[in-house]
C-alpha atoms as a PDB file:
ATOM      1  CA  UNK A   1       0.000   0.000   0.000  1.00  0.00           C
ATOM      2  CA  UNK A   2       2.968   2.145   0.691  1.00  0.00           C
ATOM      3  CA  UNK A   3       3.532   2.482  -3.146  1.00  0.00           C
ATOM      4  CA  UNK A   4      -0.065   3.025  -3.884  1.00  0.00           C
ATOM      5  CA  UNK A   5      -0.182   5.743  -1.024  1.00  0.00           C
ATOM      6  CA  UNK A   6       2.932   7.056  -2.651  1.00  0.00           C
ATOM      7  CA  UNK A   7       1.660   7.615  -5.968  1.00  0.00           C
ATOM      8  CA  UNK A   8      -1.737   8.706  -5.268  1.00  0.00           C
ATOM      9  CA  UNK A   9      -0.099  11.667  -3.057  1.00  0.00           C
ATOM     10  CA  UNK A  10       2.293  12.795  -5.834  1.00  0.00           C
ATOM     11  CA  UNK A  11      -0.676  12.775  -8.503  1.00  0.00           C
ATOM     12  CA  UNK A  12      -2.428  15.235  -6.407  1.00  0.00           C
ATOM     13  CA  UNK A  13       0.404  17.510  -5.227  1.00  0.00           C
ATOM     14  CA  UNK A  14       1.310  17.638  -9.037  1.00  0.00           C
ATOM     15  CA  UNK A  15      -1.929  17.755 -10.567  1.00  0.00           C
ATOM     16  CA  UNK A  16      -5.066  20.031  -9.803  1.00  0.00           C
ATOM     17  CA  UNK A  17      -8.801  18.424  -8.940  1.00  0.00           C
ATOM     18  CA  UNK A  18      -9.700  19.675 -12.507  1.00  0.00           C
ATOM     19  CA  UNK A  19      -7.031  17.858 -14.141  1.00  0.00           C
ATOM     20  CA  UNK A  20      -7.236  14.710 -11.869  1.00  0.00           C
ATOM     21  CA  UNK A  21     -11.244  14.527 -12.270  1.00  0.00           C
ATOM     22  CA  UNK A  22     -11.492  16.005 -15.864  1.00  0.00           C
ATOM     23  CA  UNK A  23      -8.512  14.656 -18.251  1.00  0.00           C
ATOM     24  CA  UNK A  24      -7.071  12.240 -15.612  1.00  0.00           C
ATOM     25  CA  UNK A  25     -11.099  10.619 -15.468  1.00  0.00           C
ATOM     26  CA  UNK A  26     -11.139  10.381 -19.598  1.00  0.00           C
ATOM     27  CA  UNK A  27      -7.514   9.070 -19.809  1.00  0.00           C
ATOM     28  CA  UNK A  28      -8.130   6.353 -17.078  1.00  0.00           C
ATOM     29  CA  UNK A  29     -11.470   5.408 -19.011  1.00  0.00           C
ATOM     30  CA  UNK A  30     -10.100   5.036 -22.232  1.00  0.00           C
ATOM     31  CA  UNK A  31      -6.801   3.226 -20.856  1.00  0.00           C
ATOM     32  CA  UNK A  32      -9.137   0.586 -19.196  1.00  0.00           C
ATOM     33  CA  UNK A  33     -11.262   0.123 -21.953  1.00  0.00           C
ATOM     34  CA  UNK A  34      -8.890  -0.639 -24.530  1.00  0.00           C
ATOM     35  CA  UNK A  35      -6.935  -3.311 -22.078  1.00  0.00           C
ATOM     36  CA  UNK A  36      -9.670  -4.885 -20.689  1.00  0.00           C
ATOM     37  CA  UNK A  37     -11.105  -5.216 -24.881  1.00  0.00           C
ATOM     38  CA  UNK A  38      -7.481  -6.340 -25.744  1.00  0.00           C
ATOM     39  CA  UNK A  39      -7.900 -10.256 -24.792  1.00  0.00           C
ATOM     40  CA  UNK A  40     -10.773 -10.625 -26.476  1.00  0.00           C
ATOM     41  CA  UNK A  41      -9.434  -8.953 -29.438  1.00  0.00           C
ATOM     42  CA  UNK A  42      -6.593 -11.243 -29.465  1.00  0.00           C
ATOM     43  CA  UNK A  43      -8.773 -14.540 -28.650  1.00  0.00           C
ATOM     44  CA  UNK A  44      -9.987 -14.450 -32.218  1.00  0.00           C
ATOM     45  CA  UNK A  45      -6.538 -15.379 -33.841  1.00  0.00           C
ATOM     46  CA  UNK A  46      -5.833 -18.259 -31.176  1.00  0.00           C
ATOM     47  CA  UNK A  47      -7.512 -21.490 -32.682  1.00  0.00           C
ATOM     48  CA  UNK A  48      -7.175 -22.900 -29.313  1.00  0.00           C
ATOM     49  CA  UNK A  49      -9.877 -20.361 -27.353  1.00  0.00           C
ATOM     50  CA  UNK A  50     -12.236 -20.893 -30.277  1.00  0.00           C
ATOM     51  CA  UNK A  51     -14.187 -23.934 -28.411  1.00  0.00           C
ATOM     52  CA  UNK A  52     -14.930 -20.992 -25.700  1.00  0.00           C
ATOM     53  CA  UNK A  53     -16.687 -18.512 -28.274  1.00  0.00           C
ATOM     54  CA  UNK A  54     -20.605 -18.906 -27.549  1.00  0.00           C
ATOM     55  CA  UNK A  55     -21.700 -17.847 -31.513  1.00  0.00           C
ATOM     56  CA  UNK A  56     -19.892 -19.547 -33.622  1.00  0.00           C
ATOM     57  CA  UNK A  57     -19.619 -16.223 -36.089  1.00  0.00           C
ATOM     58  CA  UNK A  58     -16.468 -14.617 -36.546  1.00  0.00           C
ATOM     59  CA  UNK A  59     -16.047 -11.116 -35.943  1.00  0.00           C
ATOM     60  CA  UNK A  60     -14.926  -9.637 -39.249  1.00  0.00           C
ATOM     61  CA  UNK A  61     -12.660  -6.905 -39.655  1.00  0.00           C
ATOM     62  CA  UNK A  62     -15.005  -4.275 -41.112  1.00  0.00           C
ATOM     63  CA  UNK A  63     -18.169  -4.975 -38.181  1.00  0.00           C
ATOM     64  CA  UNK A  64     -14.744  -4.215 -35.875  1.00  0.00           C
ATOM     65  CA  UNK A  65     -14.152  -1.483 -37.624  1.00  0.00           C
ATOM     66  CA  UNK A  66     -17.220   0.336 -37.723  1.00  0.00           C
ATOM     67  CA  UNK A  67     -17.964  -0.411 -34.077  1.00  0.00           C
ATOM     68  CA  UNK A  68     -14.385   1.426 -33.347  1.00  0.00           C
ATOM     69  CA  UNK A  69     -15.665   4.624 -35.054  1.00  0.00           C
ATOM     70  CA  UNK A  70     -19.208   4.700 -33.312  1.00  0.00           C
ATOM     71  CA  UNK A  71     -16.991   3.851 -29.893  1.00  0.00           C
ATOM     72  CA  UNK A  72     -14.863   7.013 -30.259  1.00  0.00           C
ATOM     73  CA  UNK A  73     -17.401   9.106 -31.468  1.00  0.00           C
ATOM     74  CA  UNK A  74     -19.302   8.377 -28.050  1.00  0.00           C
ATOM     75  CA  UNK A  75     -16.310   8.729 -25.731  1.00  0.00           C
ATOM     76  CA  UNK A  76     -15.069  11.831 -27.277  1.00  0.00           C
ATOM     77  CA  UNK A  77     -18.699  13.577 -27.964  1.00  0.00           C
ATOM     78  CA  UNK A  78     -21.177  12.378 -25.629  1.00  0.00           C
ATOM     79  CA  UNK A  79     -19.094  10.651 -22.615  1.00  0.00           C
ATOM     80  CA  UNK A  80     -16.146  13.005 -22.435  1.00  0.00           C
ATOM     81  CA  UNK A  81     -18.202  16.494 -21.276  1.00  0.00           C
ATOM     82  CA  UNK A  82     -19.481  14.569 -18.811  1.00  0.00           C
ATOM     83  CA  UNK A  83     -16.438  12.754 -17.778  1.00  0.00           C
ATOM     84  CA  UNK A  84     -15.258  16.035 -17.381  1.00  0.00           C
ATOM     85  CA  UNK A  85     -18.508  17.358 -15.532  1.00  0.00           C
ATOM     86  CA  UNK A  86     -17.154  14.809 -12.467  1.00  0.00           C
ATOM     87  CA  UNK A  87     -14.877  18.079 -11.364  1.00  0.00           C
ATOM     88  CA  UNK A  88     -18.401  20.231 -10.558  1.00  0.00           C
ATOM     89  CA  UNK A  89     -19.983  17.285  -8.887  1.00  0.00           C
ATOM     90  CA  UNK A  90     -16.973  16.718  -6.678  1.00  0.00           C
ATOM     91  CA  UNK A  91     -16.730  20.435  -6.111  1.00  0.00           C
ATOM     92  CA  UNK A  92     -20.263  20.920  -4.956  1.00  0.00           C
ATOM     93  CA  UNK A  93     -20.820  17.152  -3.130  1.00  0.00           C
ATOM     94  CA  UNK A  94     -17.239  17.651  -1.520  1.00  0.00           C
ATOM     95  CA  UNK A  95     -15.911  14.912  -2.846  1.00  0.00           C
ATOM     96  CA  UNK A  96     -12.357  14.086  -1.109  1.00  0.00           C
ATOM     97  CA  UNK A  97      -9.251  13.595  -3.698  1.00  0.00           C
ATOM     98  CA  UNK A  98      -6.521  13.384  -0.388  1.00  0.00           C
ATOM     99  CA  UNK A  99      -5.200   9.573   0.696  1.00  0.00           C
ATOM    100  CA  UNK A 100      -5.967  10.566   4.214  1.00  0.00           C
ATOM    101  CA  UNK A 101      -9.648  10.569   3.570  1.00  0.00           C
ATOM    102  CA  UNK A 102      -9.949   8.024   1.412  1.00  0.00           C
ATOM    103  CA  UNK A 103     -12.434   4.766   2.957  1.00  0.00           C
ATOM    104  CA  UNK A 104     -11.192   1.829   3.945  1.00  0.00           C
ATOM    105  CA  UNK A 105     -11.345  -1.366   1.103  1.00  0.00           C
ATOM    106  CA  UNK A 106     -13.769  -3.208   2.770  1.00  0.00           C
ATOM    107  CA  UNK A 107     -16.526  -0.237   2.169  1.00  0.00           C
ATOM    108  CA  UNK A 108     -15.094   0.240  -1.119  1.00  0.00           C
ATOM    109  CA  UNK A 109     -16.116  -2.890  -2.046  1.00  0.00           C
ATOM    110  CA  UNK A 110     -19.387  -2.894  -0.335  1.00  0.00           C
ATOM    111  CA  UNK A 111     -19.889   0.448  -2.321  1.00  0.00           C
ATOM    112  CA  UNK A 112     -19.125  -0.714  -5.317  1.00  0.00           C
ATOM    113  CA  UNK A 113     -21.467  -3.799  -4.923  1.00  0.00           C
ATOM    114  CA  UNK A 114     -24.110  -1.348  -4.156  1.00  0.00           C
ATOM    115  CA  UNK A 115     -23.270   0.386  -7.303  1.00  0.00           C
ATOM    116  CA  UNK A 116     -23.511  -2.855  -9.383  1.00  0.00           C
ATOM    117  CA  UNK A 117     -26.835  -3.605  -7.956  1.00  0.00           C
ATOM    118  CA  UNK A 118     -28.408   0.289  -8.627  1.00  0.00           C
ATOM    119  CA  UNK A 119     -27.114   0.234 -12.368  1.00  0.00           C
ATOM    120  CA  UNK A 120     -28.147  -3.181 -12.251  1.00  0.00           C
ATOM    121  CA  UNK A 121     -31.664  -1.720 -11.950  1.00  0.00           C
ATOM    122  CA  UNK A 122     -31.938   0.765 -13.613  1.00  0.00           C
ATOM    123  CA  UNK A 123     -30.375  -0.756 -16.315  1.00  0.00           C
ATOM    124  CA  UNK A 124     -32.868  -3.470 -16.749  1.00  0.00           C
ATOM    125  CA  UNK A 125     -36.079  -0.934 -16.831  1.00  0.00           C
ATOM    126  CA  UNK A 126     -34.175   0.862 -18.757  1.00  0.00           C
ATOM    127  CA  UNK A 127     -32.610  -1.438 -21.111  1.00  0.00           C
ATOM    128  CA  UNK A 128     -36.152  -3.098 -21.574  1.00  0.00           C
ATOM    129  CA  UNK A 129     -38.225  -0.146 -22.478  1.00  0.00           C
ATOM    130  CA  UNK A 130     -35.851   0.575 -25.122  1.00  0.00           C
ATOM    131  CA  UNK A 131     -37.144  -2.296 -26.532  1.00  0.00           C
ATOM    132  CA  UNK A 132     -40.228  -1.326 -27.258  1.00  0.00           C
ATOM    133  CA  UNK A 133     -41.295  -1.050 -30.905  1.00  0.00           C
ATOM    134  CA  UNK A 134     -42.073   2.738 -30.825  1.00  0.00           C
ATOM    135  CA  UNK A 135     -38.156   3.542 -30.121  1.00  0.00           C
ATOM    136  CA  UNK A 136     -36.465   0.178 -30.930  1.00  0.00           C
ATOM    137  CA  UNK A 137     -35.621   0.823 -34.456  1.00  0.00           C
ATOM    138  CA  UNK A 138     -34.652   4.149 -33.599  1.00  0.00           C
ATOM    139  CA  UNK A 139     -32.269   3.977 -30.804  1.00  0.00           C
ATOM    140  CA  UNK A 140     -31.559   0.063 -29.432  1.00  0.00           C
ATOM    141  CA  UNK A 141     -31.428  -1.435 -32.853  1.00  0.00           C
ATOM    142  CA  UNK A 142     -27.983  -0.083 -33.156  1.00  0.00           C
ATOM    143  CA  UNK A 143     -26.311  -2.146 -30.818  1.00  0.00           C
ATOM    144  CA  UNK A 144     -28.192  -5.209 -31.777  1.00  0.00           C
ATOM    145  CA  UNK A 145     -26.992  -4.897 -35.283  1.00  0.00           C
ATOM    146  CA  UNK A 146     -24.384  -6.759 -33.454  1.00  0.00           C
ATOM    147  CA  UNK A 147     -26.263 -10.322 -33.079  1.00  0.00           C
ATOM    148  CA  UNK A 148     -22.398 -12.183 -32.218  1.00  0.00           C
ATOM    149  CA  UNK A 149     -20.939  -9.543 -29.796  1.00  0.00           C
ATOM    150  CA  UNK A 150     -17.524  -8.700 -29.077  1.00  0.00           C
ATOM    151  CA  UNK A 151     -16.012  -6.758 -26.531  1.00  0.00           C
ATOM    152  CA  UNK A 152     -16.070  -3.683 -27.966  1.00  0.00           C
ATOM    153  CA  UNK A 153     -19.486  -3.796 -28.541  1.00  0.00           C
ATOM    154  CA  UNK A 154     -20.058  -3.078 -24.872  1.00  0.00           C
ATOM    155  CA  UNK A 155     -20.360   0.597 -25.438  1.00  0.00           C
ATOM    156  CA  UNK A 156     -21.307   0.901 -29.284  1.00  0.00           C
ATOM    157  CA  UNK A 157     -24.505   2.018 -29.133  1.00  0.00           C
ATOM    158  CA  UNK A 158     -26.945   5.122 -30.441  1.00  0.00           C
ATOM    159  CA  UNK A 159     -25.937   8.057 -28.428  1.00  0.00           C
ATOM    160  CA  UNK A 160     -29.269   8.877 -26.878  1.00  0.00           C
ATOM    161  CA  UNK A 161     -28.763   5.124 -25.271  1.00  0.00           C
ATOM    162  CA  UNK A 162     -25.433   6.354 -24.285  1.00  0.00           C
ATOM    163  CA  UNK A 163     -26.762   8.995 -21.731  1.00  0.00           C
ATOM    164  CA  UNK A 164     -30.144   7.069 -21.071  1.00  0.00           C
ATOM    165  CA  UNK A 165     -28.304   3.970 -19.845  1.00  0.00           C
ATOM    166  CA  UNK A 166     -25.536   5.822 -18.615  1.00  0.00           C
ATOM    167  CA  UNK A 167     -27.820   7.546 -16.087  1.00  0.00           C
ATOM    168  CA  UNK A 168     -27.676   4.769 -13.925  1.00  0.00           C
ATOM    169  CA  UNK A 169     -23.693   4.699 -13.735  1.00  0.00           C
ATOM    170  CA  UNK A 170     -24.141   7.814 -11.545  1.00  0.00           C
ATOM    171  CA  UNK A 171     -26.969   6.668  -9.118  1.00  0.00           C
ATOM    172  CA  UNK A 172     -24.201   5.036  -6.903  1.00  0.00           C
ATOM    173  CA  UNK A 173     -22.028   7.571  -6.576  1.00  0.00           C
ATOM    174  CA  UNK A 174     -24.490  10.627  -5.891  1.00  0.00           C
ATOM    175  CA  UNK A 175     -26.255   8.746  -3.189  1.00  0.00           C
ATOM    176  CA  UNK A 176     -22.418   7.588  -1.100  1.00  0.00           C
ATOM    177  CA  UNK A 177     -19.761   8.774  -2.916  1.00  0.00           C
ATOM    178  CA  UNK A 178     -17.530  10.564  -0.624  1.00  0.00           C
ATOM    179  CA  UNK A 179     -13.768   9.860  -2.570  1.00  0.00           C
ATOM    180  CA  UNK A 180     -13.104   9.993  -6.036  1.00  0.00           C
ATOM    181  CA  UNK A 181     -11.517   6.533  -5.514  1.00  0.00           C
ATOM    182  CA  UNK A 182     -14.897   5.181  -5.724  1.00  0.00           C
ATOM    183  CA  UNK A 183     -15.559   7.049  -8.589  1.00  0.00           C
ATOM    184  CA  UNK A 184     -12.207   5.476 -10.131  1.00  0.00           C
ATOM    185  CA  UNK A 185     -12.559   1.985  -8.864  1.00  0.00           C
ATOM    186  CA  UNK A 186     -16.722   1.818 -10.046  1.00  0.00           C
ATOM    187  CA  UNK A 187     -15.525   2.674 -13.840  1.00  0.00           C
ATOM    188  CA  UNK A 188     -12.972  -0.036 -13.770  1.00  0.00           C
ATOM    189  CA  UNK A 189     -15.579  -2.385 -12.430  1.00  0.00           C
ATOM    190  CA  UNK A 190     -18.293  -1.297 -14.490  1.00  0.00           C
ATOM    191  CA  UNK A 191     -15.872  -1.203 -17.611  1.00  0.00           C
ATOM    192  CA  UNK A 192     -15.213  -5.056 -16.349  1.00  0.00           C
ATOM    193  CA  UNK A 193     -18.231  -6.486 -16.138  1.00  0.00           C
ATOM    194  CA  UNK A 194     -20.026  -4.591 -19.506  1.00  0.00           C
ATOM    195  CA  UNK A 195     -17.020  -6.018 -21.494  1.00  0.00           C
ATOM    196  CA  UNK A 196     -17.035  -9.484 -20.376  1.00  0.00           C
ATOM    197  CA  UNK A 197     -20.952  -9.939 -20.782  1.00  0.00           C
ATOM    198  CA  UNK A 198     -20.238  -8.756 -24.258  1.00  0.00           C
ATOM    199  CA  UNK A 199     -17.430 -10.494 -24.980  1.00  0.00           C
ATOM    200  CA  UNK A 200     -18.900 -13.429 -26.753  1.00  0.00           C
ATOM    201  CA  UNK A 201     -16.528 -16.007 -24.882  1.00  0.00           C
ATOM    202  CA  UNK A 202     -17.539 -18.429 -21.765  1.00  0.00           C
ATOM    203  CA  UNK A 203     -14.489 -18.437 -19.966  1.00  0.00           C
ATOM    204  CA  UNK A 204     -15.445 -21.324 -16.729  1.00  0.00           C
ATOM    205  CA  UNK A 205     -12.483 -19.451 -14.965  1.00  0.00           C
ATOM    206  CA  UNK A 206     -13.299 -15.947 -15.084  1.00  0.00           C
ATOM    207  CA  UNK A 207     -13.612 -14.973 -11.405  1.00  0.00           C
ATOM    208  CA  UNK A 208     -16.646 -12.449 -12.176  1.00  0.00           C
ATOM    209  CA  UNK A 209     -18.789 -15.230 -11.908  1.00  0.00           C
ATOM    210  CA  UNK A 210     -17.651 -15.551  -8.295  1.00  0.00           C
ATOM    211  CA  UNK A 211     -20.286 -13.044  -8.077  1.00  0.00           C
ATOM    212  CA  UNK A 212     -23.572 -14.014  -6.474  1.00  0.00           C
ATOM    213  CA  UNK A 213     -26.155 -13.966  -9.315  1.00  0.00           C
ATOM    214  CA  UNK A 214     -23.757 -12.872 -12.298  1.00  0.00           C
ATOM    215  CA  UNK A 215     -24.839 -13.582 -15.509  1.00  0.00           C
ATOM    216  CA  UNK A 216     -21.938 -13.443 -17.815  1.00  0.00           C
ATOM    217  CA  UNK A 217     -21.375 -14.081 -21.392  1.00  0.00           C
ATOM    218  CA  UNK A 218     -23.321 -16.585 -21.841  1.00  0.00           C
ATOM    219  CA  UNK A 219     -26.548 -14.940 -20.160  1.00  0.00           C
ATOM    220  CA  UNK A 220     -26.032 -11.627 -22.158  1.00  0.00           C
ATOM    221  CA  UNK A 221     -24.965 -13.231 -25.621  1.00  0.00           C
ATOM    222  CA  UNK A 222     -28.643 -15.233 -25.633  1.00  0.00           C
ATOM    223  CA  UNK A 223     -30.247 -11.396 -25.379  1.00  0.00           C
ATOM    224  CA  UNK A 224     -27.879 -10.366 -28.310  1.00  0.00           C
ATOM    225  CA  UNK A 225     -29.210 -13.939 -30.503  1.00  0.00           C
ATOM    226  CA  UNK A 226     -32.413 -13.503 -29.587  1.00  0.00           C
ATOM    227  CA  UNK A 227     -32.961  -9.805 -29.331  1.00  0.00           C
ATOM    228  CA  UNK A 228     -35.795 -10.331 -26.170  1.00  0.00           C
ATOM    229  CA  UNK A 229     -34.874 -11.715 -22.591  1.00  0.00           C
ATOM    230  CA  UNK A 230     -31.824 -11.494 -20.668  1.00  0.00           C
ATOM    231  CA  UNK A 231     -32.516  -7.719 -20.282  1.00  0.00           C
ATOM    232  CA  UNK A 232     -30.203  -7.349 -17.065  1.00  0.00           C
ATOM    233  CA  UNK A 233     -26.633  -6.321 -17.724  1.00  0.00           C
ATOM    234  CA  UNK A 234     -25.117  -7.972 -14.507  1.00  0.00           C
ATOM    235  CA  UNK A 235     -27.411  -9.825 -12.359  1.00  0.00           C
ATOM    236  CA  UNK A 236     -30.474 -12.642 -13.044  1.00  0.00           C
ATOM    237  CA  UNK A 237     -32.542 -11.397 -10.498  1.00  0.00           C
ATOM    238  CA  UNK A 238     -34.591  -8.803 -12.265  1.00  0.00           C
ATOM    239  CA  UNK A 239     -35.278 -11.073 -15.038  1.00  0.00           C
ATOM    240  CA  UNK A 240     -36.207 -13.979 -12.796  1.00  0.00           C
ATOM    241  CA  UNK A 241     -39.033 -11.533 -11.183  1.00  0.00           C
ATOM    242  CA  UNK A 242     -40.118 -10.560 -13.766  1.00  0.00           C
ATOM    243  CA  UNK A 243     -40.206 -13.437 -15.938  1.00  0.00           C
ATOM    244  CA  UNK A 244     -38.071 -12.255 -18.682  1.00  0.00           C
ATOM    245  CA  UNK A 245     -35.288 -15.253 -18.215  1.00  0.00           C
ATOM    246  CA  UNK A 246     -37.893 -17.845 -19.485  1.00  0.00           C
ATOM    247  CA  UNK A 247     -36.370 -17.769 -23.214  1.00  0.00           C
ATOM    248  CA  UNK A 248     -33.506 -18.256 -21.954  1.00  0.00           C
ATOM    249  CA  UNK A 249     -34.180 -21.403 -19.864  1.00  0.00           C
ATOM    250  CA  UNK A 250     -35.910 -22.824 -22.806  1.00  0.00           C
ATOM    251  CA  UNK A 251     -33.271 -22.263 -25.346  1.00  0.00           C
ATOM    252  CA  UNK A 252     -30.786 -23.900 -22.854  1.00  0.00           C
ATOM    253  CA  UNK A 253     -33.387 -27.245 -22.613  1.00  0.00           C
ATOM    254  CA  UNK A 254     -33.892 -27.480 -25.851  1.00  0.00           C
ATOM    255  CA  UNK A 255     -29.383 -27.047 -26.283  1.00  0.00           C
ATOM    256  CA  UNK A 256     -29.360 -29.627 -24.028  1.00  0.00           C
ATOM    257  CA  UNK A 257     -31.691 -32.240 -25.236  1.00  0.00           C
ATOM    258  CA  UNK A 258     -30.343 -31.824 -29.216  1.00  0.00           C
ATOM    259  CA  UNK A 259     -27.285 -32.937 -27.458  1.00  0.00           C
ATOM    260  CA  UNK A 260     -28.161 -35.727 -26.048  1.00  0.00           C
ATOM    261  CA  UNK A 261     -30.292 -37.086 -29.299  1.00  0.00           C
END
C-alpha cells in the first residue's frame, strides 16, 4: 500500500482536482477500456480459445471497424463532457481527492457492490423499455446490429442510449460517494463487467462469476441472438421476477436435449 499511497499523493500535489477529475477521469477510461477489450481482441486469432466462443460467427474486420468509429465518437462527444462534468460534482458534493480521507477497502467494495446492484436496476427498466417497438428501431437497434458480440461492442450504441443507460452509472455515486476513488474503482468495475458480458466467450475461470447472481457471457450473448430476454446487464434477479429469463431457460433445454439425441 505504501507504493499506492505514494503515488496517489504525488498525482495530487502535481496535478489540480480539474485535471485529476477532468482529463485524468477520460484518460483512465479510455486506458481501461482498450486493455480490458485487448484479450478478447486477441482470442480471435488463437484457434485454441475458439471452443470458448458462444456464436460460432467470426467477428470480421469491417463490423470491428465500424464499431471502433461509433466507440470514439461516443467517448469523445457524448461521454467526455461529462467525464469532465465529475470536477463540478466533486466540487459541490465535496468529494475528497486526499489519501488521508480516502475509505477503507472493505466499504469500497461494499460500495461498489451497491453500485452494481443500482445500475443493475436501472439498467434493466431501462434497457427493456428501449425495446419497445415505438423507439427500438430508432435507438436500441444499433447495438443489436451486433447479433455475435464482441467486446467492444459493450459501449457501441446510439448516443441517446449512451446517456439514457448511462444515467444509472451515476446513481451510486451521488447517493455515497464521498472519494473519487470510488468514482475510479466503479468505472474499472463497471468497464469489467459490460465487457465481459459482451465479450462473446464463456471463460469457466473468469472470477466475475464468483459473483452471487452474475450472468456473464453466456446470459447476455442469448439477449444479443435472440434480441428479447436477458434484459439485465449484470445480475439474473430482475429477469427472474419478472419473468423475462424464461427464453432463456428454454433455449438452454432445448441445447441440451439436441445434445443428447
Amino acid at each position: 500500500m505504501l507504493g499506492f499511497e505514494q503515488a496517489w499523493t504525488t498525482m495530487t500535489d502535481r496535478y489540480t482536482t480539474w485535471q485529476i477529475a477532468g482529463p485524468g477521469s477520460l484518460i483512465l477510461h479510455e486506458m481501461l477500456y482498450l486493455l480490458i477489450c485487448l484479450p478478447g481482441f486477441v482470442f480471435q486469432f488463437i484457434p485454441y480459445m475458439q471452443k470458448y466462443k458462444i456464436q460460432k460467427i467470426p467477428e470480421g474486420f469491417d463490423s470491428q471497424w465500424r464499431c471502433f468509429k461509433l466507440l470514439m465518437f461516443n467517448h469523445f462527444f457524448i461521454q467526455a463532457p461529462l467525464i469532465f462534468a465529475i470536477h463540478i460534482y466533486t466540487m459541490v458534493f465535496d468529494i475528497g481527492y486526499d489519501y488521508q480521507s480516502m475509505p477503507t477497502w472493505y466499504s469500497l467494495l461494499l460500495q461498489l457492490y451497491a453500485c452494481l446492484i443500482l445500475e443493475d436496476t436501472w439498467h434493466y427498466f431501462l434497457h427493456r423499455a428501449l425495446h419497445h417497438k415505438s423507439v427500438y428501431k430508432y435507438v436500441h437497434k444499433v447495438h443489436h446490429n451486433y447479433k455475435a458480440p464482441f467486446g467492444m461492442v459493450a459501449e457501441c450504441v446510439h448516443p441517446v442510449e449512451t446517456v439514457v443507460l448511462g444515467v444509472g452509472f451515476f446513481i451510486g455515486p451521488l447517493l455515497f460517494c464521498t472519494h473519487l476513488i470510488l468514482l475510479w474503482t466503479w468505472v474499472g468495475v463497471r468497464l469489467l463487467e459490460v465487457i465481459d458480458v459482451h465479450s462473446g466467450y464463456n471463460l469457466k475461470w473468469n472470477p466475475l462469476h464468483l459473483l452471487p447472481f452474475y450472468g456473464g457471457a453466456e446470459y447476455h450473448d442469448f439477449h444479443h441472438m435472440n434480441f428479447h430476454g436477458n434484459y439485465a446487464p449484470t445480475f439474473t434477479w430482475w429477469d427472474r421476477i419478472c419473468g423475462t429469463h424464461v427464453p432463456y431457460q428454454e433455449h438452454k433445454k432445448n441445447k441440451l436435449a439436441n445434445k443428447q439425441n
